[in-house]
Structure formats: structure tokens, C-alpha cells
C-alpha atoms as a PDB file:
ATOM      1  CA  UNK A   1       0.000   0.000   0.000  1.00  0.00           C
ATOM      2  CA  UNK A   2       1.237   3.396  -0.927  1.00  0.00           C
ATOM      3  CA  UNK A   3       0.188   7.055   0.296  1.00  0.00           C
ATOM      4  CA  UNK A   4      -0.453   9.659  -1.789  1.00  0.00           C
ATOM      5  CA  UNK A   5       1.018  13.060  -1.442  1.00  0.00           C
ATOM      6  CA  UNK A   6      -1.913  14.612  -0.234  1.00  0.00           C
ATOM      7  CA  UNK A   7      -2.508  12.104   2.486  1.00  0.00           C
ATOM      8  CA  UNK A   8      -2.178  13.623   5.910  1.00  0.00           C
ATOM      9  CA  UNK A   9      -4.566  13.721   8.999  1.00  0.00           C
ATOM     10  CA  UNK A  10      -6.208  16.311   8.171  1.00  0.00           C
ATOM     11  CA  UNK A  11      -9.217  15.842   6.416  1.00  0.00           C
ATOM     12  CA  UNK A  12     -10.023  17.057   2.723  1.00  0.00           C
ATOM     13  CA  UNK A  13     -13.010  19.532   2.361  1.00  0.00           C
ATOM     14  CA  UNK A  14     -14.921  19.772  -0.593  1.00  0.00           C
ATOM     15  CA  UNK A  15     -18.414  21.491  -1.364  1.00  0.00           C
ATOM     16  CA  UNK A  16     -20.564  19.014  -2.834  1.00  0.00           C
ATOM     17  CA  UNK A  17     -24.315  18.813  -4.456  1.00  0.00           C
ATOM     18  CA  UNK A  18     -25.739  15.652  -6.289  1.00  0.00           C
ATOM     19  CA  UNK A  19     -28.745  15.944  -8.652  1.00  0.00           C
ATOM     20  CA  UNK A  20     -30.676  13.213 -10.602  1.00  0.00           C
ATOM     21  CA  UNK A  21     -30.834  13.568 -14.387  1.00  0.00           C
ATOM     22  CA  UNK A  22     -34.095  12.434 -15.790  1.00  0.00           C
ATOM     23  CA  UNK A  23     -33.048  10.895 -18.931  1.00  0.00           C
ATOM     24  CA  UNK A  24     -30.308  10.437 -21.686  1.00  0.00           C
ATOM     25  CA  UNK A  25     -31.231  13.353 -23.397  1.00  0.00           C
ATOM     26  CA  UNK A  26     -31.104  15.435 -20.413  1.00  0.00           C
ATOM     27  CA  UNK A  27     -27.831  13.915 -19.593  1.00  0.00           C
ATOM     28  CA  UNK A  28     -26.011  14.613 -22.691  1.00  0.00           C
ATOM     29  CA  UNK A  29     -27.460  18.350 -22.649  1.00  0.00           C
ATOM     30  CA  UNK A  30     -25.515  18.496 -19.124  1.00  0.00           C
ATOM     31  CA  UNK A  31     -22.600  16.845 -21.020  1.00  0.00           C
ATOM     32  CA  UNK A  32     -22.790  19.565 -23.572  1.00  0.00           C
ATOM     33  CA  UNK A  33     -22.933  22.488 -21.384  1.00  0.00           C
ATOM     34  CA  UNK A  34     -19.749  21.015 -19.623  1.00  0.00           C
ATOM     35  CA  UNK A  35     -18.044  20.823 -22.695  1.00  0.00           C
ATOM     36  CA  UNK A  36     -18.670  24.674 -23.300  1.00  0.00           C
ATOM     37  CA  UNK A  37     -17.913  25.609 -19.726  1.00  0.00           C
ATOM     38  CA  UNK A  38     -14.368  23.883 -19.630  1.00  0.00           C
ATOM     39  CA  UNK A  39     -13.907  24.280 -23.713  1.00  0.00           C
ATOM     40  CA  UNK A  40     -12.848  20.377 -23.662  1.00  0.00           C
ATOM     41  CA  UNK A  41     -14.091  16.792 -23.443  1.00  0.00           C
ATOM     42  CA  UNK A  42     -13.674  15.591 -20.175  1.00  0.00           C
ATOM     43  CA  UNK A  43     -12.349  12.245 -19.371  1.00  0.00           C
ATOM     44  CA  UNK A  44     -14.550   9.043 -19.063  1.00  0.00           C
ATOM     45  CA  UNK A  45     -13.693   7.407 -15.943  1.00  0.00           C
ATOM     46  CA  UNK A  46     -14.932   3.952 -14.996  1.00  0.00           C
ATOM     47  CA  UNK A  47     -15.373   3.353 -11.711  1.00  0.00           C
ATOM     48  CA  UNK A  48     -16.347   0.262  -9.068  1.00  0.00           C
ATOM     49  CA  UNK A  49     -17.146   1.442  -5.486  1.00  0.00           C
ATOM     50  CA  UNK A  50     -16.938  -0.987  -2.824  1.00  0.00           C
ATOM     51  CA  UNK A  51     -18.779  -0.151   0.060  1.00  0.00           C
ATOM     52  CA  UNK A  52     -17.726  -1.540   4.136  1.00  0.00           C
ATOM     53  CA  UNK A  53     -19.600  -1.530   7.143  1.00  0.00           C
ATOM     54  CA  UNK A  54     -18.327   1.537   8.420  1.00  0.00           C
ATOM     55  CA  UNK A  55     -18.915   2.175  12.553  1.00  0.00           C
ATOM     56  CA  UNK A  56     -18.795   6.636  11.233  1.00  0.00           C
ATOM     57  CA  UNK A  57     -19.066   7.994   7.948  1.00  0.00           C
ATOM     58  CA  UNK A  58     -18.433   6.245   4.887  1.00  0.00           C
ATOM     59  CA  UNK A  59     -15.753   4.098   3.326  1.00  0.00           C
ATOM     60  CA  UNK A  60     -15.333   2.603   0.161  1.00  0.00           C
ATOM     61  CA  UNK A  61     -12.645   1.079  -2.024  1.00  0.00           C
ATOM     62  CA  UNK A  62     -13.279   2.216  -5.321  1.00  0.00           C
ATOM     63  CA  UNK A  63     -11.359   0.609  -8.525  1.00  0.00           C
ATOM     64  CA  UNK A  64     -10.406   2.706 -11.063  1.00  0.00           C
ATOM     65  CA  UNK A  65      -9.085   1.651 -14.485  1.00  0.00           C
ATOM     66  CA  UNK A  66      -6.505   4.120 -15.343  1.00  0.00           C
ATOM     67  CA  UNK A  67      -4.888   4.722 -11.984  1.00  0.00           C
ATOM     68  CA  UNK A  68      -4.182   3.237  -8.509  1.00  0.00           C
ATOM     69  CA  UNK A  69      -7.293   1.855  -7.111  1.00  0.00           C
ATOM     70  CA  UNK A  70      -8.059   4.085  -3.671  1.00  0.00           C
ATOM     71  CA  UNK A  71      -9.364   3.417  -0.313  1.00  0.00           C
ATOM     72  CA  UNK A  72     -11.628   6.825   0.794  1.00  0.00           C
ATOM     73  CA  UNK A  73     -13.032   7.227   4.252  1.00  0.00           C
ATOM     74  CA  UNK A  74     -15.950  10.105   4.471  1.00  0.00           C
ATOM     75  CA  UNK A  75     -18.322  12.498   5.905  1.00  0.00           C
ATOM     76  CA  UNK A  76     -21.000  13.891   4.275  1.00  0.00           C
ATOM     77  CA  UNK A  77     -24.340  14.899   5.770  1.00  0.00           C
ATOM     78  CA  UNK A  78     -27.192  13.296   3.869  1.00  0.00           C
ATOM     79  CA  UNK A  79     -29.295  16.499   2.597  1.00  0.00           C
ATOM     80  CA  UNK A  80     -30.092  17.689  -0.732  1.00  0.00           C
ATOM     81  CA  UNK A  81     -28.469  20.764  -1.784  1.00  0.00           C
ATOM     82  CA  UNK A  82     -24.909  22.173  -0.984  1.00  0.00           C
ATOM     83  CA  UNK A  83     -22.910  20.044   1.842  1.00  0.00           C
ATOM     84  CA  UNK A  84     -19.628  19.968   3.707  1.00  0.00           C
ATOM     85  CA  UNK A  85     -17.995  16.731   2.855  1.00  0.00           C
ATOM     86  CA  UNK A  86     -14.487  15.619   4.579  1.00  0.00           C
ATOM     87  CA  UNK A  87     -12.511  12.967   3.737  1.00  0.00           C
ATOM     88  CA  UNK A  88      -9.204  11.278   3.517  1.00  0.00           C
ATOM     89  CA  UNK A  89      -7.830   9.315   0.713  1.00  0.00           C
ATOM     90  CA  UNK A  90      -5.215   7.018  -0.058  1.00  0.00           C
ATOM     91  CA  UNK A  91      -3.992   5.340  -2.980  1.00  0.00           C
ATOM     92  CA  UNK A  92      -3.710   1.835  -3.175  1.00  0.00           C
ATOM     93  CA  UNK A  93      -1.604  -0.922  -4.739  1.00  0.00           C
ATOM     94  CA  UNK A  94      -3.224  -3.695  -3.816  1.00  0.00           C
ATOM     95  CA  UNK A  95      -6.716  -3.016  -3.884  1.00  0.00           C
ATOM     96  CA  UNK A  96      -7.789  -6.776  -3.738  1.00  0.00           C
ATOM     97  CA  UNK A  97      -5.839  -7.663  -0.865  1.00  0.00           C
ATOM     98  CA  UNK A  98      -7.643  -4.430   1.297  1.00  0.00           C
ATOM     99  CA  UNK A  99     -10.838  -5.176   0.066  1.00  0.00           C
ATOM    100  CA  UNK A 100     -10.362  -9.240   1.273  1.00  0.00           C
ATOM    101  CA  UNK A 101      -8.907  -7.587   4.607  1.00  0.00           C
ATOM    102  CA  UNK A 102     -12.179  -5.063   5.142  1.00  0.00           C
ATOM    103  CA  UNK A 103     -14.904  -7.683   3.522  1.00  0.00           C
ATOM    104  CA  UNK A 104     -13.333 -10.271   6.561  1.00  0.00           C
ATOM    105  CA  UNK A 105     -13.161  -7.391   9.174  1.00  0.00           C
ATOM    106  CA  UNK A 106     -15.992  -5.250   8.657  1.00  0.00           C
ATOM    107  CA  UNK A 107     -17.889  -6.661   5.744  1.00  0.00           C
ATOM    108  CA  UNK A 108     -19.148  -5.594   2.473  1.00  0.00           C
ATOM    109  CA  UNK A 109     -22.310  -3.249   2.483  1.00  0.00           C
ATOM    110  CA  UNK A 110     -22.673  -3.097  -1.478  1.00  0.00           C
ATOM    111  CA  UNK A 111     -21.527  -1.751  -4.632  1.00  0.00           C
ATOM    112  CA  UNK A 112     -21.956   0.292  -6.986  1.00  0.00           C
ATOM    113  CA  UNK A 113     -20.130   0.489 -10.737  1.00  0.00           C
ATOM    114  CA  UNK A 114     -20.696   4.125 -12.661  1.00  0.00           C
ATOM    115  CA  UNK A 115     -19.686   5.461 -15.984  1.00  0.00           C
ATOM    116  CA  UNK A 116     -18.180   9.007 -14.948  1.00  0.00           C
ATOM    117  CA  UNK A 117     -17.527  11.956 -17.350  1.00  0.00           C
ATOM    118  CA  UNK A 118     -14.847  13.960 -15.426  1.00  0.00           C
ATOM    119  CA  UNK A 119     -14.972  17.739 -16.262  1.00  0.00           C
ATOM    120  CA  UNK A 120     -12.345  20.200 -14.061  1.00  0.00           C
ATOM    121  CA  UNK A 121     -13.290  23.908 -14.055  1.00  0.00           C
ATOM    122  CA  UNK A 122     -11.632  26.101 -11.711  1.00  0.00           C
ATOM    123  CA  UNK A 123     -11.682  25.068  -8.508  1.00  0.00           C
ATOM    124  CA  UNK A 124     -14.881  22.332  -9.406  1.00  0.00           C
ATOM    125  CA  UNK A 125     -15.178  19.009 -10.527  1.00  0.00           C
ATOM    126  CA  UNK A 126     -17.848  18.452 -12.467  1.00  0.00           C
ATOM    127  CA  UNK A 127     -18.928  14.730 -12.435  1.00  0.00           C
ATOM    128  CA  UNK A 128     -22.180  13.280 -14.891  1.00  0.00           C
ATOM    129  CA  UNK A 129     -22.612   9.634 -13.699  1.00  0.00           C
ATOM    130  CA  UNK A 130     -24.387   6.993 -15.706  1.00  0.00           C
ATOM    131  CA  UNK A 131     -24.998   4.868 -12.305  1.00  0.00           C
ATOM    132  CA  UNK A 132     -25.410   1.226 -13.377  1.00  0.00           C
ATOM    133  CA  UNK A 133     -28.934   0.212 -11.582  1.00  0.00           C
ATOM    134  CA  UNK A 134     -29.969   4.107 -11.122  1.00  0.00           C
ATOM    135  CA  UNK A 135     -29.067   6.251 -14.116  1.00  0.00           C
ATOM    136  CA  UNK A 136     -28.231   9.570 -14.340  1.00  0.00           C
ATOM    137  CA  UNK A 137     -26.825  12.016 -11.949  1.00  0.00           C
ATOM    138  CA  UNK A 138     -24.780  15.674 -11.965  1.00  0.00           C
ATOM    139  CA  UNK A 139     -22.377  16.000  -9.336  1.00  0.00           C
ATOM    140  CA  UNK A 140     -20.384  19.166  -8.384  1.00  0.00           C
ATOM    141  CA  UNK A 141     -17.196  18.482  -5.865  1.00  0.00           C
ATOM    142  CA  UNK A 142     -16.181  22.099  -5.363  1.00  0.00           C
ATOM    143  CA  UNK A 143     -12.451  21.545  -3.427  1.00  0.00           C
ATOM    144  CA  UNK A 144     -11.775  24.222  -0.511  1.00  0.00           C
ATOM    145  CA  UNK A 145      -8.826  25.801  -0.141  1.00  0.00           C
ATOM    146  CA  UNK A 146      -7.354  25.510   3.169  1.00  0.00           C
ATOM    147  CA  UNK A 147      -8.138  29.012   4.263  1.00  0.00           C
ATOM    148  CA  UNK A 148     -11.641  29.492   1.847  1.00  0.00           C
ATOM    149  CA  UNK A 149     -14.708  28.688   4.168  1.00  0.00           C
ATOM    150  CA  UNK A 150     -17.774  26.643   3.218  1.00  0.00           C
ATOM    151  CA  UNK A 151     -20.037  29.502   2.745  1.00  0.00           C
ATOM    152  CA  UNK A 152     -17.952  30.392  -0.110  1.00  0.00           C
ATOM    153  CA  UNK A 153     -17.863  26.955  -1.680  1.00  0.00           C
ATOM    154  CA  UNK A 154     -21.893  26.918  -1.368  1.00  0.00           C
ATOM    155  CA  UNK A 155     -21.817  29.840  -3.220  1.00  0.00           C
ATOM    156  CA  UNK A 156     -19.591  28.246  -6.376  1.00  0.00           C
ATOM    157  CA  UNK A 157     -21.836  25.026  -5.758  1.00  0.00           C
ATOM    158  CA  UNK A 158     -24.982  27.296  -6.223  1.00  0.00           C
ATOM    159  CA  UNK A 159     -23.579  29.211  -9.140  1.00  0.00           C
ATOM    160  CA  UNK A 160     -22.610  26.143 -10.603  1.00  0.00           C
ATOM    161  CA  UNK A 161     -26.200  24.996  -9.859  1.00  0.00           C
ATOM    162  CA  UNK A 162     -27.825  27.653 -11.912  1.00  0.00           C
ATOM    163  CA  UNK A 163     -25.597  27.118 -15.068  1.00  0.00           C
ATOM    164  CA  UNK A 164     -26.603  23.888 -15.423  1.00  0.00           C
ATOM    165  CA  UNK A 165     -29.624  24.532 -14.932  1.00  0.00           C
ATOM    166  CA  UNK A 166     -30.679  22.228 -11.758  1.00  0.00           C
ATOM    167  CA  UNK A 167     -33.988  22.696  -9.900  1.00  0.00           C
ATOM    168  CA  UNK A 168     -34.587  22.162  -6.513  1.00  0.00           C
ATOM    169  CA  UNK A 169     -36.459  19.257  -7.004  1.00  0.00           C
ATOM    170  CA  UNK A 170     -34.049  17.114  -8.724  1.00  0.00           C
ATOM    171  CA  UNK A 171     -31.049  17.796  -6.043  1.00  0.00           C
ATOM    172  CA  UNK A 172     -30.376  14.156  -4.426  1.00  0.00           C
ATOM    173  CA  UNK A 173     -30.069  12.973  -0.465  1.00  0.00           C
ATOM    174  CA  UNK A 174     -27.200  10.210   0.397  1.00  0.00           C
ATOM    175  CA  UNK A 175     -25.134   7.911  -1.649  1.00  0.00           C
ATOM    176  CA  UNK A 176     -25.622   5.880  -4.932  1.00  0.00           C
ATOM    177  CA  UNK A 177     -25.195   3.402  -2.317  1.00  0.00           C
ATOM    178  CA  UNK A 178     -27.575   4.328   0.101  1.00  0.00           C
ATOM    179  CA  UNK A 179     -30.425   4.447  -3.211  1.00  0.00           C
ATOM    180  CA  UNK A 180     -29.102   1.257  -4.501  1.00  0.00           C
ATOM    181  CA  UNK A 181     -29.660  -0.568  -0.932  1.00  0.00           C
ATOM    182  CA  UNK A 182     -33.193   1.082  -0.963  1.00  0.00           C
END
């Protein structure tokens, strides 16, 4: 197992907000306006989350095709809307072996496989999730800087909101996880 260079003990902070897409159509519109805001493609991304029993938060193993597989334990309130989420992350090299270690230990709670297409603008990342079991989803991950509060994330989030055009009613509660188990 290796760290990355970001690990530490303190937490990561992002800003995040989750909304449900109703349909393919919709889905590539939100793909489209991406495209515009970042003037580039994106990067598909598939991913496997592995979720464990976890006694506080949330942890999950997720496998990722193109890069070390990582191990991410977080916290996340489950509201619609912007939300403080904190987390620490660590990159793996034997994913396999962890996820035997934690299935044994704590157990498996589910999983969940996605088709991700990865937009970066600014200080956002702008994930649209084709959630196998689900379907579609928007998510915005807007990272904090160590001295930039969470009030002024929310406001990027909610800016971010209004360009793609997101009502109220479509932001989303939880994890895929947490709908998947439901």
C-alpha cells in the first residue's frame, strides 16, 4: 500500500451537491454544457465502489481503471443541496488484498459500478454519472482551499447549480449506495 502526497490527517473539504438527471437526453445536454464551460471533453472514468460496514461515515474502495485503485473514508451529511464533505484518501496498490482484509473485518455493504464523465473547471469538478442500476446524476465536488470557508464553496456550488440549470427538485439525499440498498 502506498500514500499519496496529499494524504495527511487532516481531512479534505470539498463542497458538494448531487442531482438526478431524468433521462439520456437530459444527460447529454448536461454533457454539452460542460463541454462549453471547460472548452474540452472531459475524461470518461470507470469506476467500481466498494462499500464496508463503516462504525462513522463512509468508506469505500473504489477501482479505477486508469490509476491506482483508492481506499476513501468520508463524511458527508445526507441532505439535498450544498454540503460539507471531509474525507481522507489514499492510494492503493493492492486493492484486492484491502478489500479481502475489510470484507473479513468489517464486511461488504454493497456496490456500486458508474460510468463518470470527469470535467475540471476552476476550482470544481464536475462529475455526470451513468450509475449502473440508477441512471443519471450531476455531481459538483467544489475543493476548498485551506483558508476558503464553506459559505464560499456553497456559493460556487450554487452558481454552478444555476448554469446547469438544476432545480430544486431534482437535487439528491445520500449515496448511490444508500439508493441502490433502498
Amino acid at each position: 500500500m502506498s500514500t499519496d502526497s496529499t494524504a495527511s490527517s487532516v481531512p479534505s473539504r470539498n463542497v458538494e451537491i448531487k442531482a438526478s438527471i431524468g433521462d439520456e437526453k437530459a444527460f447529454r445536454r448536461k454533457v454539452s454544457i460542460a463541454e462549453q464551460l471547460t472548452g474540452n471533453g472531459g475524461e470518461i472514468i470507470k469506476q467500481h465502489d466498494v462499500f464496508f460496514n463503516a462504525q462513522k461515515g463512509r468508506l469505500k474502495l473504489r477501482y479505477l481503471e486508469t490509476k491506482k485503485s483508492e481506499l476513501i473514508h468520508y463524511f458527508r451529511p445526507d441532505v439535498g443541496g450544498p454540503k460539507l464533505s471531509t474525507y481522507h484518501k489514499i492510494d492503493l496498490d493492492e486493492p484486492k488484498l484491502m478489500e479481502t482484509i475489510l470484507a473479513e473485518s468489517v464486511g461488504i455493504k454493497g456496490e456500486v459500478r458508474k460510468r463518470r464523465h470527469l470535467f475540471l473547471h476552476q476550482q470544481t469538478r464536475i462529475h455526470l454519472d451513468d450509475v449502473e442500476g440508477l441512471g443519471y446524476f450531476l455531481e459538483f465536488e467544489v475543493g476548498l482551499k485551506p483558508d476558503q470557508t464553506v459559505e464560499e464553496g456553497t456559493r460556487i456550488a450554487n452558481d454552478m447549480l444555476k448554469l446547469f440549470e438544476i432545480a430544486d427538485g431534482d437535487l439528491v439525499e445520500g449515496a448511490y449506495m444508500d439508493k441502490l440498498l433502498k
